[in-house]
Protein backbone atom coordinates (compact mmCIF):
# COMPACT_ATOMS: atom_id res chain seq x y z
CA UNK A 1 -13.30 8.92 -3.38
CA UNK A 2 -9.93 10.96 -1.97
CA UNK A 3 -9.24 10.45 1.70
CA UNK A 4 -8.13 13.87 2.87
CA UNK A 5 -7.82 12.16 7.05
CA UNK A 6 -9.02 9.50 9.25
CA UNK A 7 -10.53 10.63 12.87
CA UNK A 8 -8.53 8.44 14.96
CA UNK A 9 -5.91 10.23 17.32
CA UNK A 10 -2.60 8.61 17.18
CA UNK A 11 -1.26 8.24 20.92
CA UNK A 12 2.55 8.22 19.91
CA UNK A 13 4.78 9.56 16.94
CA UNK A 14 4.93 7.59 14.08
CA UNK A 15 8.07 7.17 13.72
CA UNK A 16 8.52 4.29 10.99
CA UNK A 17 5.49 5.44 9.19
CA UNK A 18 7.63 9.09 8.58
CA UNK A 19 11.02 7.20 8.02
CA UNK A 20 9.56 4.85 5.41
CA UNK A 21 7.81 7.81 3.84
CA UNK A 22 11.21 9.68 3.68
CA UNK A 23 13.00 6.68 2.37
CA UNK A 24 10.78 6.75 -0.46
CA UNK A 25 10.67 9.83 -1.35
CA UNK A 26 14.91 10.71 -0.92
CA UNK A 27 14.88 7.05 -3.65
CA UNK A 28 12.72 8.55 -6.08
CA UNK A 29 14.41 11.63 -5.54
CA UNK A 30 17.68 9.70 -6.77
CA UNK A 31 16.11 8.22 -9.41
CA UNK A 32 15.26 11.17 -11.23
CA UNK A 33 19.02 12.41 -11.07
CA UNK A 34 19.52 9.53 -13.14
CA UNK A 35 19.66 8.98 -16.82
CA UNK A 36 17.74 6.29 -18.81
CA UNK A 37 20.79 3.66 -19.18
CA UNK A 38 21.47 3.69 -15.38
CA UNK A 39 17.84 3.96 -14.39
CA UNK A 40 16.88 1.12 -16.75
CA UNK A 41 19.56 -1.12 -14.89
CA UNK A 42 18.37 -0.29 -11.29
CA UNK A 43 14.66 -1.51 -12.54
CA UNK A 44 16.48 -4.52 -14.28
CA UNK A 45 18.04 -5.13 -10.83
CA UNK A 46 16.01 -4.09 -8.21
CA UNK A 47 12.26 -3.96 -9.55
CA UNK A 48 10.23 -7.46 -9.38
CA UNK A 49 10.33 -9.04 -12.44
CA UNK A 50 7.93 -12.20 -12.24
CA UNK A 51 10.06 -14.42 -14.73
CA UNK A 52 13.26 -13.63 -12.90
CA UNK A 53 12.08 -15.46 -9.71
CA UNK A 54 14.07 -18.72 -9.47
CA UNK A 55 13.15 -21.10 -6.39
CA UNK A 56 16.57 -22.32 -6.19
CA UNK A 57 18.67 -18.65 -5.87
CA UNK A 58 17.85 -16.82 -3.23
CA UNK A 59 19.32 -13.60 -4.70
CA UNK A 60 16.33 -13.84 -6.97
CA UNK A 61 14.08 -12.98 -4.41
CA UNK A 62 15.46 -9.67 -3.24
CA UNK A 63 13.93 -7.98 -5.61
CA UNK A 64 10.43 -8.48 -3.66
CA UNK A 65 12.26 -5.84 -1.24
CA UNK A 66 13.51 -3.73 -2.88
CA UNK A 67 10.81 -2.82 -5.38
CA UNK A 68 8.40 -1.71 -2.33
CA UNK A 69 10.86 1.55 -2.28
CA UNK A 70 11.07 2.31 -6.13
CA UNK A 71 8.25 4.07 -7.77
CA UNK A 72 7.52 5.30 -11.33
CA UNK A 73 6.35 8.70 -11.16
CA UNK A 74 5.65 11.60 -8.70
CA UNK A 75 1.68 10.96 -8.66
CA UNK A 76 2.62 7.26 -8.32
CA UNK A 77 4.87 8.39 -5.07
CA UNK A 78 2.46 11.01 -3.66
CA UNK A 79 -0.58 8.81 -4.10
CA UNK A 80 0.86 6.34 -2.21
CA UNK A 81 2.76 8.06 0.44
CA UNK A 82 -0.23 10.03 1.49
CA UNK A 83 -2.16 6.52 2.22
CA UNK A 84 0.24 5.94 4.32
CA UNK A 85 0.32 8.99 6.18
CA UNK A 86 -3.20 8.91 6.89
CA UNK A 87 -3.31 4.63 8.14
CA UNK A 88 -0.07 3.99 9.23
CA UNK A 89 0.34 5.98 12.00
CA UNK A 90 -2.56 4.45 13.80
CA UNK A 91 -1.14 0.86 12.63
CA UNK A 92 2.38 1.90 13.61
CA UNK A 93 0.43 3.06 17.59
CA UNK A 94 -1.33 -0.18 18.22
CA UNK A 95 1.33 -2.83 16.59
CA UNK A 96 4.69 -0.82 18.08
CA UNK A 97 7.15 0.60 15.87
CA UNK A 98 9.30 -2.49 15.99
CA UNK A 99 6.66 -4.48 14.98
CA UNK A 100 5.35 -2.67 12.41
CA UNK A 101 8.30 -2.28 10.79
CA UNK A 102 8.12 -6.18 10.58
CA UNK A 103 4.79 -6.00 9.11
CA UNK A 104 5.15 -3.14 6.76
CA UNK A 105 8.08 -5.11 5.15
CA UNK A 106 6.37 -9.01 5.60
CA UNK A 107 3.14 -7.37 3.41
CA UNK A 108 5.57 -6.55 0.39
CA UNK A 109 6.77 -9.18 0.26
CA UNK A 110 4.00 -11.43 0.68
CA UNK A 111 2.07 -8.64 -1.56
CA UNK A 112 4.92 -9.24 -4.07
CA UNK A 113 4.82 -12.82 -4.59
CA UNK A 114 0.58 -13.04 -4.76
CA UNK A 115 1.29 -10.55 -7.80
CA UNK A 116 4.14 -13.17 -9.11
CA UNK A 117 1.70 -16.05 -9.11
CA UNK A 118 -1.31 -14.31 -10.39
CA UNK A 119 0.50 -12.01 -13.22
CA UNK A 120 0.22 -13.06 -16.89
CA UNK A 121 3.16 -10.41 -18.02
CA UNK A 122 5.94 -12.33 -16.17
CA UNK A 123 8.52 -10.20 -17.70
CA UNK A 124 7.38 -6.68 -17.07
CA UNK A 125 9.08 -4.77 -14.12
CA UNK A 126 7.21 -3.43 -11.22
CA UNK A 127 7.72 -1.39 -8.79
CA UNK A 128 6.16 0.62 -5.94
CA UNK A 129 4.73 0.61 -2.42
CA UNK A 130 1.39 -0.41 -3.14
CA UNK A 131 1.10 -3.72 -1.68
CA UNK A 132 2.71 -3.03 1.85
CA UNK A 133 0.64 -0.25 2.24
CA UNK A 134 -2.80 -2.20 1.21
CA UNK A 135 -1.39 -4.22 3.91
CA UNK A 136 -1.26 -1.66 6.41
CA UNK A 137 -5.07 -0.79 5.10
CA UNK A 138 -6.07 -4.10 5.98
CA UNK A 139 -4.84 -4.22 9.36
CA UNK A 140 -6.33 -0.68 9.74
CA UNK A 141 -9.85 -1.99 9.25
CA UNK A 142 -9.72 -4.93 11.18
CA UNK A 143 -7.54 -2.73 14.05
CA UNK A 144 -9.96 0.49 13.98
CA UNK A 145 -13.73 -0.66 12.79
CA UNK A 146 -15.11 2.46 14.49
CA UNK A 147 -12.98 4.70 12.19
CA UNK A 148 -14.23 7.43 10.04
CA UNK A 149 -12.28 8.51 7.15
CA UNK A 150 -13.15 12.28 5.78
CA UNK A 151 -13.12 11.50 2.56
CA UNK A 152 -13.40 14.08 -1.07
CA UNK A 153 -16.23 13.34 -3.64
CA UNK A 154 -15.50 15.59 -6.84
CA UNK A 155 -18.56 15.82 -8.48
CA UNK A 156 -21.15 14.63 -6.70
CA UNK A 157 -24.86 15.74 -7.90
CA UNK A 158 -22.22 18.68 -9.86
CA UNK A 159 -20.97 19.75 -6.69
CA UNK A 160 -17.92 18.35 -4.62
CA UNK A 161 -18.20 16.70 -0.95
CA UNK A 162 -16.32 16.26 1.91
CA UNK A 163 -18.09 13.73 4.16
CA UNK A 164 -16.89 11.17 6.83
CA UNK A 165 -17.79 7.36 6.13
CA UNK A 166 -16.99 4.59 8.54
CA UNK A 167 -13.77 2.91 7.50
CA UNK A 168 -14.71 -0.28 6.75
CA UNK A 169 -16.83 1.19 3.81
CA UNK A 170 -14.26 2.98 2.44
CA UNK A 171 -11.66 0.48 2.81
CA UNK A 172 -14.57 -2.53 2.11
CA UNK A 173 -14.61 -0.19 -1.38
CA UNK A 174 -11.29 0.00 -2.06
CA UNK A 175 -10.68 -3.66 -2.04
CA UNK A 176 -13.68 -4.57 -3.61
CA UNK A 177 -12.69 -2.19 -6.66
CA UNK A 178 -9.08 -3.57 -6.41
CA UNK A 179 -10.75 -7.48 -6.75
CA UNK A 180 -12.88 -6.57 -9.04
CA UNK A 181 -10.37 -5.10 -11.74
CA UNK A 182 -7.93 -7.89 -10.46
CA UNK A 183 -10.29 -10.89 -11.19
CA UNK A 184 -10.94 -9.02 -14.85
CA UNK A 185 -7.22 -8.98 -15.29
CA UNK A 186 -6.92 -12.65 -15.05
CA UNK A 187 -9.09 -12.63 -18.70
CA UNK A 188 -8.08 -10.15 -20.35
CA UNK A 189 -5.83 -10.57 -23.90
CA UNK A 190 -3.64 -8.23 -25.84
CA UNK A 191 -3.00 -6.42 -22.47
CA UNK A 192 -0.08 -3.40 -23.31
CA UNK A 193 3.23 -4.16 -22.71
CA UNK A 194 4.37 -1.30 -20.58
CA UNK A 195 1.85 0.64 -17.13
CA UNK A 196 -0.87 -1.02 -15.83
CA UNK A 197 -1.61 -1.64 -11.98
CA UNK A 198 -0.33 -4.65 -9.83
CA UNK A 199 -4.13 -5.36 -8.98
CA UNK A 200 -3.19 -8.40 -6.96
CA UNK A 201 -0.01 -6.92 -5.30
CA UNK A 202 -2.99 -4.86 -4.07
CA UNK A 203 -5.18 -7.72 -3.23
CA UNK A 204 -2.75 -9.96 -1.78
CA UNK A 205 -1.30 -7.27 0.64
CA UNK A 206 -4.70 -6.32 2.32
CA UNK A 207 -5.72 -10.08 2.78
CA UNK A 208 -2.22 -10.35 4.37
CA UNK A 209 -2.87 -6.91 6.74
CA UNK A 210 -6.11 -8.80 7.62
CA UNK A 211 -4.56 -12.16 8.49
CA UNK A 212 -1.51 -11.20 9.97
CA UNK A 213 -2.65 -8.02 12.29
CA UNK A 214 -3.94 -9.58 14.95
CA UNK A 215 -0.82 -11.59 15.35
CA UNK A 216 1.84 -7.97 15.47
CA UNK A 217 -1.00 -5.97 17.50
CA UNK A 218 -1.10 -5.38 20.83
CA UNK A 219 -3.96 -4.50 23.31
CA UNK A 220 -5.56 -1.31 22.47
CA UNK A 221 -4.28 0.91 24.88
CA UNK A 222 -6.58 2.98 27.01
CA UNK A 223 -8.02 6.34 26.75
CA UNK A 224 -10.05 8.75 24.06
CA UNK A 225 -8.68 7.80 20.55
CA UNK A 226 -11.50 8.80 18.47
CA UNK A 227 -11.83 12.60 17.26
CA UNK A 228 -15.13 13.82 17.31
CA UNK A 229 -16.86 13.20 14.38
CA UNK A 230 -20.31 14.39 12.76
CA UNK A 231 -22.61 11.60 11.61
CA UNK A 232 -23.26 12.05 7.64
């Protein structure tokens, strides 16, 4: 399933949500001006590398940061920026763009270290905005239960659909497929060396969107908010 939108009306501009998205894509922009030797020591530096985590230097940790803004491919970029186009702005109206801000950066981090303790390839770099934005996801569906997402089946009975399920299913879905491959990960042997996906980054930042949103959100406002939808 591709989410093309979400039927909730944002009632102010989104103002982190855009930044952030610029941010990351003006860093992977830089990246690719670089070559391999001084591209392989900004991931040395500034992606999370497990095994490099060191309880008593703090420098160590930075690296939880920074990696939220470095990414290792267009697709990897445009997959996630576009998640967060469609959630955050919604999270970004009910939390405030202070807050949010807060948030955002509190579920990478958090995101981050659940993929530290859970990883089995404590060496291997990673990098990307994955877990702050499952983060934002989970606030989303515990912020906006009413929700629709218009969401893309390819395929489906040989033809392609566009329909509108309730968010909760479609972010329910989405975490259950992240837990899923996540829990497998956990058994699995002679795993490659280099790719893969952060499954628990993944896991670890919604469960922290879910936990943590009610304590950055503020009243809903007042007013319409929901587009008009078509039941399906």
């Amino acid at each position: 399933m591709f989410p093309i939108r979400d039927t909730i009306r944002a009632k102010s501009f989104p103002v982190v949500t855009y930044a952030l998205i610029a941010v990351n894509v003006a860093v992977f922009a830089l990246e690719s001006l670089l070559g391999n030797q001084a591209l392989m020591q900004v991931v040395e530096s500034l992606a999370l590398i497990p095994a490099n985590l060191s309880p008593t230097n703090p420098l160590t940790w930075f690296p939880l940061l920074t990696s939220t803004f470095l990414h290792g491919s267009w697709f990897h970029l445009l997959s996630n920026m576009w998640m967060l186009h469609i959630f955050g702005d919604n999270v970004e109206d009910r939390m405030g763009s202070g807050m949010y801000l807060v948030f955002y950066l509190l579920a990478g981090i958090l995101s981050g270290l659940a993929h530290a303790f859970f990883t089995q390839l404590g060496f291997l770099p990673t990098v990307g905005a994955s877990g702050a934005i499952a983060g934002v996801m989970g606030a989303y569906i515990l912020f906006f239960p009413r929700g629709r997402v218009v969401t893309f089946i390819p395929g489906l009975f040989f033809l392609p659909w566009i329909i509108q399920v309730r968010a909760f299913v479609f972010l329910g879905f989405w975490f259950l497929s992240q837990l899923s491959n996540g829990l497998m990960s956990l058994g699995m042997v002679g795993v490659p060396q280099f790719g893969g996906v952060a499954w628990w980054a993944h896991i670890g930042g919604f469960v922290v969107g879910l936990v943590a949103a009610l304590a950055f959100g503020r009243e809903e406002p007042p007013g319409p908010q929901y587009l008009p939808y078509r039941e399906i």
